[in-house]
C-alpha atoms as a PDB file:
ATOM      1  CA  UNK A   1       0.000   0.000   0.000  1.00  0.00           C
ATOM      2  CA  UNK A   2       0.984   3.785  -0.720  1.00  0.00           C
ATOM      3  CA  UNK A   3       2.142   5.573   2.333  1.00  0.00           C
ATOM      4  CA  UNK A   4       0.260   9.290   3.393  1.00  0.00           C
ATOM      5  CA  UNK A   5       3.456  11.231   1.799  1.00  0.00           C
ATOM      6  CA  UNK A   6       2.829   9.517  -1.593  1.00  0.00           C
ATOM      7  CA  UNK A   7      -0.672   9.805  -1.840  1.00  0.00           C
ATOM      8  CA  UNK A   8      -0.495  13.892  -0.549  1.00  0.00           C
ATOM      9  CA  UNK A   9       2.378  14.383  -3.308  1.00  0.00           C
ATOM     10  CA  UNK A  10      -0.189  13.127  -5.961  1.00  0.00           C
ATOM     11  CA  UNK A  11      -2.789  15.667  -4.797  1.00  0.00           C
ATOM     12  CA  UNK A  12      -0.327  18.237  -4.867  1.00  0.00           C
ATOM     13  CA  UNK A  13       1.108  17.679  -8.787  1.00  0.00           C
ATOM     14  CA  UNK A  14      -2.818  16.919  -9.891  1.00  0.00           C
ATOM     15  CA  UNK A  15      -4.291  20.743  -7.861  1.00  0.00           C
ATOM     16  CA  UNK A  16      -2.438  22.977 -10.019  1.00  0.00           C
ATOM     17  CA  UNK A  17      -3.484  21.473 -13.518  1.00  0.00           C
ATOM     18  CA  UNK A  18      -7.069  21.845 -12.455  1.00  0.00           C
ATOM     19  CA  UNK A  19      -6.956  24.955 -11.311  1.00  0.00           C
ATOM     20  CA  UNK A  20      -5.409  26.009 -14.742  1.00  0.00           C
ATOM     21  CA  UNK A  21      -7.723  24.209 -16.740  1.00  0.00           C
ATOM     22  CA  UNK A  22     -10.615  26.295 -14.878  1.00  0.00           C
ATOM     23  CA  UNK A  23      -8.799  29.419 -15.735  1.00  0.00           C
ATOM     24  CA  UNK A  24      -8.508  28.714 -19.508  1.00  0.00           C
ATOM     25  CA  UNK A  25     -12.323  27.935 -19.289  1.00  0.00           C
ATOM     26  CA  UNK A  26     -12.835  31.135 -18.027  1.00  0.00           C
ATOM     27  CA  UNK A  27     -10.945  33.283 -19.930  1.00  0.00           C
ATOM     28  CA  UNK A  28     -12.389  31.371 -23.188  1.00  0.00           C
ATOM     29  CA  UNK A  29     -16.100  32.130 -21.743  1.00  0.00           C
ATOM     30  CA  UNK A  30     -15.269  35.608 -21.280  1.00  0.00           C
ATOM     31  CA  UNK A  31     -13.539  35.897 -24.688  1.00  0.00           C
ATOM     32  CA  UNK A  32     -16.831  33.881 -26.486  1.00  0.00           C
ATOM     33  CA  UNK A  33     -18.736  36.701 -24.659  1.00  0.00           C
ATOM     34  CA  UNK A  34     -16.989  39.330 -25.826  1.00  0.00           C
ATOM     35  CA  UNK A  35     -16.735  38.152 -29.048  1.00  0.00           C
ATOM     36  CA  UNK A  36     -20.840  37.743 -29.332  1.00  0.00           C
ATOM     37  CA  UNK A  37     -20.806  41.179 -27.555  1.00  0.00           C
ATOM     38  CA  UNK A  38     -18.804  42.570 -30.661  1.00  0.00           C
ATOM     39  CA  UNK A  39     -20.897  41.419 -32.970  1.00  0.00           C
ATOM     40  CA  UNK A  40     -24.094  42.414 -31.727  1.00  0.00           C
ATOM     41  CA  UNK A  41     -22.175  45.929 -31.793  1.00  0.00           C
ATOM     42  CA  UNK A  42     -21.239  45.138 -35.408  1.00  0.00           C
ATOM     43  CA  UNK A  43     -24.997  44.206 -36.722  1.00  0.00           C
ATOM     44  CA  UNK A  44     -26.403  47.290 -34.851  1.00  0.00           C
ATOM     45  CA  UNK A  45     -23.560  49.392 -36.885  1.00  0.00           C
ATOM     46  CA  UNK A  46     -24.550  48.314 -39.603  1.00  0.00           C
ATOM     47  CA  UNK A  47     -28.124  48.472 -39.492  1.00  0.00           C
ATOM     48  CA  UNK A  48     -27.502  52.129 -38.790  1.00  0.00           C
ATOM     49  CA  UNK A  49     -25.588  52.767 -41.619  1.00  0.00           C
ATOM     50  CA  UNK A  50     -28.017  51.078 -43.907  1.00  0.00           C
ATOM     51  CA  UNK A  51     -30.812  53.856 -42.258  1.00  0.00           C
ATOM     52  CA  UNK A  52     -28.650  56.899 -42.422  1.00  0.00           C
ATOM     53  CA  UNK A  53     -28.173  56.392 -46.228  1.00  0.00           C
ATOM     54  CA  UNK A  54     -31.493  55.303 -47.138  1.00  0.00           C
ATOM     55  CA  UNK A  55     -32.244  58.558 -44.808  1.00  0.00           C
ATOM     56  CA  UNK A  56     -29.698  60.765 -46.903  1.00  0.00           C
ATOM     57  CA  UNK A  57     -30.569  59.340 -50.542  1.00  0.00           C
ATOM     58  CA  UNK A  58     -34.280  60.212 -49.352  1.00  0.00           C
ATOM     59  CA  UNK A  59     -33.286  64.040 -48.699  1.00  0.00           C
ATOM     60  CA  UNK A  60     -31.108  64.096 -51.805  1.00  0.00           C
ATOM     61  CA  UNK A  61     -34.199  62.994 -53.673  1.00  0.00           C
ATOM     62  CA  UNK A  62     -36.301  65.921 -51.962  1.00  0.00           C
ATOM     63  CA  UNK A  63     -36.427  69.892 -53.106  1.00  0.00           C
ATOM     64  CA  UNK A  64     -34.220  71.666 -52.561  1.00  0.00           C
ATOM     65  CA  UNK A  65     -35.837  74.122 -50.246  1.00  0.00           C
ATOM     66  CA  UNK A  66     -38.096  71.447 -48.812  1.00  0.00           C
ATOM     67  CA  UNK A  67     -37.491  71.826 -45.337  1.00  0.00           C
ATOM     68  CA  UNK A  68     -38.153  75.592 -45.043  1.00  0.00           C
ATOM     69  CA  UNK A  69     -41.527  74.499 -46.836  1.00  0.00           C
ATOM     70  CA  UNK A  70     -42.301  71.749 -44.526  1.00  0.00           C
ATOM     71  CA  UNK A  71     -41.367  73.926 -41.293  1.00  0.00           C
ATOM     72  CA  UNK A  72     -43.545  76.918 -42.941  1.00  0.00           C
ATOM     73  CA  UNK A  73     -46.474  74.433 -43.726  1.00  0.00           C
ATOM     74  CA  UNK A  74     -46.468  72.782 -40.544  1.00  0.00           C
ATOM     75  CA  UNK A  75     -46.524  76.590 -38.734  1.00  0.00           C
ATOM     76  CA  UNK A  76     -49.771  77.555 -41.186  1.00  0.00           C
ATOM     77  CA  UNK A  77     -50.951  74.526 -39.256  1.00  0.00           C
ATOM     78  CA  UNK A  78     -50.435  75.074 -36.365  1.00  0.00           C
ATOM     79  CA  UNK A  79     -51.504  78.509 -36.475  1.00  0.00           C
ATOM     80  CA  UNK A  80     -54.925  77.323 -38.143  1.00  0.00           C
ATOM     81  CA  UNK A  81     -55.310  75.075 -35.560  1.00  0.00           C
ATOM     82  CA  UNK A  82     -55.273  77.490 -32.838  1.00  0.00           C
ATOM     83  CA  UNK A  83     -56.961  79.934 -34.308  1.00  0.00           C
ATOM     84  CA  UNK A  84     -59.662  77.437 -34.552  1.00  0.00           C
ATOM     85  CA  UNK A  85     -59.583  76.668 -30.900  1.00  0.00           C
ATOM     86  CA  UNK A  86     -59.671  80.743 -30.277  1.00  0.00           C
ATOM     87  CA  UNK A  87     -63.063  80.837 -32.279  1.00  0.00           C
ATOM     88  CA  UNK A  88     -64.644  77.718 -30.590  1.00  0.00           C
ATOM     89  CA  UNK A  89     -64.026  79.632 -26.747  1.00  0.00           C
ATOM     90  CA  UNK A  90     -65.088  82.776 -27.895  1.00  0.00           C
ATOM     91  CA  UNK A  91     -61.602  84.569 -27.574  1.00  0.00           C
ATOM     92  CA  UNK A  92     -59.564  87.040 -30.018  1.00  0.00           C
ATOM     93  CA  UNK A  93     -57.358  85.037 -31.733  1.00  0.00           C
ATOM     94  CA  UNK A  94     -54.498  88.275 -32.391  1.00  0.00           C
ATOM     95  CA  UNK A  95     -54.909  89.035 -28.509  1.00  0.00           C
ATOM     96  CA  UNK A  96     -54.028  85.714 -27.018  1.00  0.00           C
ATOM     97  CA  UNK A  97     -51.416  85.827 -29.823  1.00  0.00           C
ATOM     98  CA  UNK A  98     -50.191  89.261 -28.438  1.00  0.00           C
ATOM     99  CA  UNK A  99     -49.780  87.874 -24.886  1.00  0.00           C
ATOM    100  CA  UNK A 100     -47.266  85.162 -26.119  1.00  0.00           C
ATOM    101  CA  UNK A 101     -45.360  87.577 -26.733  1.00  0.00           C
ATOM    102  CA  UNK A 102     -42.067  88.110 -24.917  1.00  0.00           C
ATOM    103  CA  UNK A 103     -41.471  92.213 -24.319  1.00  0.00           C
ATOM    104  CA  UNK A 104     -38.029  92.161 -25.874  1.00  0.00           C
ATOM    105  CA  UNK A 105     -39.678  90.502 -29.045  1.00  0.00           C
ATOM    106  CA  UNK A 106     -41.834  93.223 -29.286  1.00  0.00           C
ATOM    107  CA  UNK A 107     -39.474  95.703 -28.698  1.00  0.00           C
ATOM    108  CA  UNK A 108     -37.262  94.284 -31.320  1.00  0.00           C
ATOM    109  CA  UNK A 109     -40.632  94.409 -33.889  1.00  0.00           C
ATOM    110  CA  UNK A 110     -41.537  98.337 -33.043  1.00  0.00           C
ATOM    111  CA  UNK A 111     -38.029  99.237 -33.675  1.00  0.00           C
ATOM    112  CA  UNK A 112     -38.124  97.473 -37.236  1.00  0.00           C
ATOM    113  CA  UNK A 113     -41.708  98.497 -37.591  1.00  0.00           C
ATOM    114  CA  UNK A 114     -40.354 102.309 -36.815  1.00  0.00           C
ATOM    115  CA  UNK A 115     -37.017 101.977 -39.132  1.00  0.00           C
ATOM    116  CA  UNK A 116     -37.013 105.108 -41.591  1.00  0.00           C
ATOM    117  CA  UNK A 117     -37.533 105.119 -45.050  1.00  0.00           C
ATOM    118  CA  UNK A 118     -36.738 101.266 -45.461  1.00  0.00           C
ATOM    119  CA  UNK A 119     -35.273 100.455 -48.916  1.00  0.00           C
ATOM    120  CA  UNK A 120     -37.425  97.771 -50.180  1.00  0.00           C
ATOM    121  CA  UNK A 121     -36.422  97.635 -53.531  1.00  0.00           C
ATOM    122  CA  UNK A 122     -36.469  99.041 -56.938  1.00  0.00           C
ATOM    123  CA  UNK A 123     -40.178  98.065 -58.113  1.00  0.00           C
ATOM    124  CA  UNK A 124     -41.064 100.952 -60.659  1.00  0.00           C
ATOM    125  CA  UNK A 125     -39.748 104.649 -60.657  1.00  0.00           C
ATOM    126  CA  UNK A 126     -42.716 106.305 -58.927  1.00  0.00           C
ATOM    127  CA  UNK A 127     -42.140 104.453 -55.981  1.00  0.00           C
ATOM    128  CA  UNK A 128     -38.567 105.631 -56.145  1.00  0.00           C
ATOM    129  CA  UNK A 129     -39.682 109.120 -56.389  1.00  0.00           C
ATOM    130  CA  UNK A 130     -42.185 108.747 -53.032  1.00  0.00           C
ATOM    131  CA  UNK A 131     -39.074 107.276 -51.678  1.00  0.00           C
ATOM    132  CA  UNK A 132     -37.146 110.428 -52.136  1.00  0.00           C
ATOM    133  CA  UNK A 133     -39.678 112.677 -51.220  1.00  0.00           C
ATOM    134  CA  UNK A 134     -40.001 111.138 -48.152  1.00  0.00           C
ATOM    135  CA  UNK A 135     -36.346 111.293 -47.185  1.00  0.00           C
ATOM    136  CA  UNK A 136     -35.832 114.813 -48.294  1.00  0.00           C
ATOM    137  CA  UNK A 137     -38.790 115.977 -46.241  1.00  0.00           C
ATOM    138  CA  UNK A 138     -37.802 114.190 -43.176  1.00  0.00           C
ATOM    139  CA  UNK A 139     -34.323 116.125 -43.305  1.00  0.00           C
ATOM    140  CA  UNK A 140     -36.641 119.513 -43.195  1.00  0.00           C
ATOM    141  CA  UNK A 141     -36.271 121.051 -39.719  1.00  0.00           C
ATOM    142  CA  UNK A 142     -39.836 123.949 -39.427  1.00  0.00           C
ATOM    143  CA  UNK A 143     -38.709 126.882 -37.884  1.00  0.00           C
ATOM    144  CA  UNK A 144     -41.643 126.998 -35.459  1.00  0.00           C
ATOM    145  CA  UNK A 145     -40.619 130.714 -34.582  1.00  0.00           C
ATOM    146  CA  UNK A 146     -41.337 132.185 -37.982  1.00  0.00           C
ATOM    147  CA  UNK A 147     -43.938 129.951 -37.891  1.00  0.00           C
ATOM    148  CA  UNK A 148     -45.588 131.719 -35.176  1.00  0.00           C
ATOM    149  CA  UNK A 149     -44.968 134.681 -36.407  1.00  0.00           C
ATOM    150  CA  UNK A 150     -46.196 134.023 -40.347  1.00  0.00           C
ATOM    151  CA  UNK A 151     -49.490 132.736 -38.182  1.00  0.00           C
ATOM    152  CA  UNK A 152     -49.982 135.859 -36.225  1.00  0.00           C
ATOM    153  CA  UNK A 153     -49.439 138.217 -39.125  1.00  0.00           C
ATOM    154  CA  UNK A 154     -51.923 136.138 -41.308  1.00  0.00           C
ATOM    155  CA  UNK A 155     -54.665 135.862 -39.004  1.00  0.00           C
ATOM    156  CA  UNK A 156     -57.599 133.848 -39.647  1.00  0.00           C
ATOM    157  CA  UNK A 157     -56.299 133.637 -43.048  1.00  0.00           C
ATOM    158  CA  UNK A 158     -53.437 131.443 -42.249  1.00  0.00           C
ATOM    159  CA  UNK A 159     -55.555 128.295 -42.270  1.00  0.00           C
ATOM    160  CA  UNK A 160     -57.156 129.191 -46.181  1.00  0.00           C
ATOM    161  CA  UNK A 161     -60.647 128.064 -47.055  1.00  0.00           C
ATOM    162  CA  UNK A 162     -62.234 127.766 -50.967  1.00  0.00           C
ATOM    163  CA  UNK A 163     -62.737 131.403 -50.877  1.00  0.00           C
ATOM    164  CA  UNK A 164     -59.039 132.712 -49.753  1.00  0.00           C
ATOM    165  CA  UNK A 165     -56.663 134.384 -51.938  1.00  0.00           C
ATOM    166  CA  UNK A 166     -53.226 133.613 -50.414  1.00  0.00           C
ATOM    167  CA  UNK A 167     -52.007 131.964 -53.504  1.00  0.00           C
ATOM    168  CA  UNK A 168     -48.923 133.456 -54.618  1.00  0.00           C
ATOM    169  CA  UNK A 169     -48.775 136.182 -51.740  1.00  0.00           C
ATOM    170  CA  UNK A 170     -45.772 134.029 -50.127  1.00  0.00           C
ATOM    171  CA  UNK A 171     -42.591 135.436 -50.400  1.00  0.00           C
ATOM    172  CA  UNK A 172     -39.692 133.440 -48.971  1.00  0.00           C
ATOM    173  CA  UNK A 173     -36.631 134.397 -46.319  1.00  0.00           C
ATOM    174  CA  UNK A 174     -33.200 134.996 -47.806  1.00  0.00           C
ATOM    175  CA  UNK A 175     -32.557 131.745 -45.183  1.00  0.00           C
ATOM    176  CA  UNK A 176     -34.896 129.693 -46.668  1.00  0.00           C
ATOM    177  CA  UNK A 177     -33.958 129.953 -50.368  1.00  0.00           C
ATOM    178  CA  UNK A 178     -30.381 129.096 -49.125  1.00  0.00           C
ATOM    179  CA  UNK A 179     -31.019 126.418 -47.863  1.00  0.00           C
ATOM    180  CA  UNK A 180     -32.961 124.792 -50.558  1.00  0.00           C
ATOM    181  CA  UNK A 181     -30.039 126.298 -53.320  1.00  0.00           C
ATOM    182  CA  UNK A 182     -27.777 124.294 -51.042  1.00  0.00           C
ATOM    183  CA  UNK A 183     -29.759 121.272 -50.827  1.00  0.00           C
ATOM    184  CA  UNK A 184     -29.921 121.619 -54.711  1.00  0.00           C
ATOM    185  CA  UNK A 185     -26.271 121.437 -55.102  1.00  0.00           C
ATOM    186  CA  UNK A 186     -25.644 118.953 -52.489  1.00  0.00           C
ATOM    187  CA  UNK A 187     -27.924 116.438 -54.728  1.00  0.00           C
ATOM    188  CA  UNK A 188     -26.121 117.380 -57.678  1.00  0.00           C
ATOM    189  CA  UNK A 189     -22.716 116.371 -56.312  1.00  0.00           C
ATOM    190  CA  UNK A 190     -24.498 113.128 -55.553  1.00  0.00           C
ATOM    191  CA  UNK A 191     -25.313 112.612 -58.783  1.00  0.00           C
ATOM    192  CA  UNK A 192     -22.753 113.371 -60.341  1.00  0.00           C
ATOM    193  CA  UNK A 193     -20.838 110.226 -58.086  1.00  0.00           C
ATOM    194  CA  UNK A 194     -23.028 107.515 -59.343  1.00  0.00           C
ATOM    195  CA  UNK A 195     -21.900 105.661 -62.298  1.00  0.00           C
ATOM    196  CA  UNK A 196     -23.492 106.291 -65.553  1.00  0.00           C
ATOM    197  CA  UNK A 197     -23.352 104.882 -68.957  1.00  0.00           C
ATOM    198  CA  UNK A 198     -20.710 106.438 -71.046  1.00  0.00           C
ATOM    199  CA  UNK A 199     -22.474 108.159 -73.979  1.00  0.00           C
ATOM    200  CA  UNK A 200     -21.799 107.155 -77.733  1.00  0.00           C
ATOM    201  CA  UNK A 201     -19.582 109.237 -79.431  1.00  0.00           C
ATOM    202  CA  UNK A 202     -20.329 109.419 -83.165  1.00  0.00           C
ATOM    203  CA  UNK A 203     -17.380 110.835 -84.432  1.00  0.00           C
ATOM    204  CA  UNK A 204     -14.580 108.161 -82.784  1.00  0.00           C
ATOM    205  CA  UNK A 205     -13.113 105.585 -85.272  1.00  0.00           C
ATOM    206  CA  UNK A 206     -14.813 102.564 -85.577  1.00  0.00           C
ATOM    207  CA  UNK A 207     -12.235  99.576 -85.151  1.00  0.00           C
ATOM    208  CA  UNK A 208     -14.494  96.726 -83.399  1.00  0.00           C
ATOM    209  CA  UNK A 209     -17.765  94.540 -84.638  1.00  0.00           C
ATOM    210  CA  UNK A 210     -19.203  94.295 -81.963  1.00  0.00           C
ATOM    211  CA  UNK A 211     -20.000  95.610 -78.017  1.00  0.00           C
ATOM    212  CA  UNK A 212     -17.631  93.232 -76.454  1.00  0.00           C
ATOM    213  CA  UNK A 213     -15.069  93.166 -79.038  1.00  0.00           C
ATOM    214  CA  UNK A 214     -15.501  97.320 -78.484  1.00  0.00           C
ATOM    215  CA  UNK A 215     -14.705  96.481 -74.905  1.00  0.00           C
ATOM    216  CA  UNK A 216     -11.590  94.066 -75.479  1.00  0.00           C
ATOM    217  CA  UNK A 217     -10.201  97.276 -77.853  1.00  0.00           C
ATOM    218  CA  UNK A 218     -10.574  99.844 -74.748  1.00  0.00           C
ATOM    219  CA  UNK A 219      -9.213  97.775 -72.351  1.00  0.00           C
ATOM    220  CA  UNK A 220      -6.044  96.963 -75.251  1.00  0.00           C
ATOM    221  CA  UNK A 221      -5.668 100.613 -75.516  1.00  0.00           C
ATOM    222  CA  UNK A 222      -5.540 101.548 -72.154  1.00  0.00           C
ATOM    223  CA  UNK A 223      -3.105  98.942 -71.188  1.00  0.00           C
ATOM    224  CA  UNK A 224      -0.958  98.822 -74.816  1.00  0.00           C
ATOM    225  CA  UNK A 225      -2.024 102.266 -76.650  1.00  0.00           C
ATOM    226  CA  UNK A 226       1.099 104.141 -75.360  1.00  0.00           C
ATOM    227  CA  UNK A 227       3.936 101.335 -77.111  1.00  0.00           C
ATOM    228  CA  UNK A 228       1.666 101.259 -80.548  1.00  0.00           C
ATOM    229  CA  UNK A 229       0.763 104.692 -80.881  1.00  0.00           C
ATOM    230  CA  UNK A 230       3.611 105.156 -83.147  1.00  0.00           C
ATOM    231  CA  UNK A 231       2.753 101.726 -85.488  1.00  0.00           C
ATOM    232  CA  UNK A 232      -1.398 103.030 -85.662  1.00  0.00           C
ATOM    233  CA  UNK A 233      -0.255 106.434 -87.164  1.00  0.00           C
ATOM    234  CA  UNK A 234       2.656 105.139 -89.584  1.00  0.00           C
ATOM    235  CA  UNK A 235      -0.159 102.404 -90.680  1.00  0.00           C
ATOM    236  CA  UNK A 236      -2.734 105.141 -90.816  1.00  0.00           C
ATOM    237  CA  UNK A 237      -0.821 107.487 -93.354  1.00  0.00           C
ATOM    238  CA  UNK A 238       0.635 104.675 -95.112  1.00  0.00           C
ATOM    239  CA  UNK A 239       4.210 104.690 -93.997  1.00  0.00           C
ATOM    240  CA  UNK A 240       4.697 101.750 -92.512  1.00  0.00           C
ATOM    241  CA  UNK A 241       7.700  99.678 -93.012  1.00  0.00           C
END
């Protein structure tokens, strides 16, 4: 029979391969879970792809200014919608609207509302010349003194009727007709800045065929004229060489 020491010496050599078996078990379970943890990442990747370019070819396909008309449509919506509920109560649908509305909002809308003479646009020339008005009698500053005075030697007549016969019994201040003549002339040297089209000049030689071959020749001239001047006139008089 095997004595204790053998039989504890065979426990001993057989502990430590067991106890490293276990650990490669583990460490290939935690590895296989990993590994299924990766792909699960993997498929969900890709699924996402596969919706963010089925998403993207879908907006390609789309207008181009499709989502300012889908955020404006959905607004009208809205805005029908509530202005359907306002009717149904009985309430003002532009008041409850107004009380929405923050104070520095409506600050910020009375000071665009209040913006002078906005340029809108050139639309047709009459509403450039109301424009103008406007402006240049906003810059006139009443002199309210010669105003009261003009009042109190008119009388009653300073406000005319049908029947009055102030017409043409005005006669304006030295002052006053210095001021327009230098309003006159300070619109005239702004005119005379803006850029105009050049006029034709009939009696200039005629050496292109057609607008922008006449513009090539000017700009040849301008940059060249000085170092051919010489060769134009000997080939104009016929002395070339």
């Amino acid at each position: 029979m095997a004595s204790c020491a053998e039989v504890e010496s065979c426990v001993m050599n057989e502990s430590p391969s067991s106890s490293s078996a276990e650990t490669a078990a583990k460490k290939h379970e935690e590895r296989l879970k990993k590994f299924r943890e990766l792909h699960l990442k993997r498929n969900e990747a890709r699924k996402l792809n596969h919706q963010e370019v089925a998403e993207e070819d879908r907006r390609l396909k789309l207008p181009a200014n499709w989502e300012a008309k889908k955020s404006r449509l959905e607004w009208e919506l809205k805005e029908k919608e509530r202005k359907q509920a306002c009717e149904a109560q009985g309430e003002d649908y532009e008041r409850v609207k107004l009380l929405e509305i923050s104070a520095e909002d409506a600050e910020k809308w009375e000071r665009k509302k209040k913006k002078k003479n906005p340029d809108q646009g050139f639309s047709d020339y009459a509403a450039a010349q109301l424009r103008q008005y406007q402006r240049l009698t906003k810059q006139i500053r009443p002199n309210l003194e010669e105003y009261e005075k003009q009042r109190e030697d008119c009388g009653e007549e300073f406000f005319p009727t049908a029947n009055s016969l102030l017409l043409g019994t005005h006669v304006p201040t030295k002052e006053g007709v210095d001021r327009m003549v230098a309003d006159l002339e300070k619109q005239i040297e702004k005119r005379s800045k803006y850029s105009r089209r050049r006029k034709y000049n009939d009696d200039s030689d005629i050496d292109y065929i057609n607008e922008r071959n006449a513009k090539f020749n000017k700009k040849a001239e301008r940059f060249y004229g000085k170092y051919t001047a010489e060769i134009k006139q000997n080939l104009e008089r016929g002395t070339a060489v």
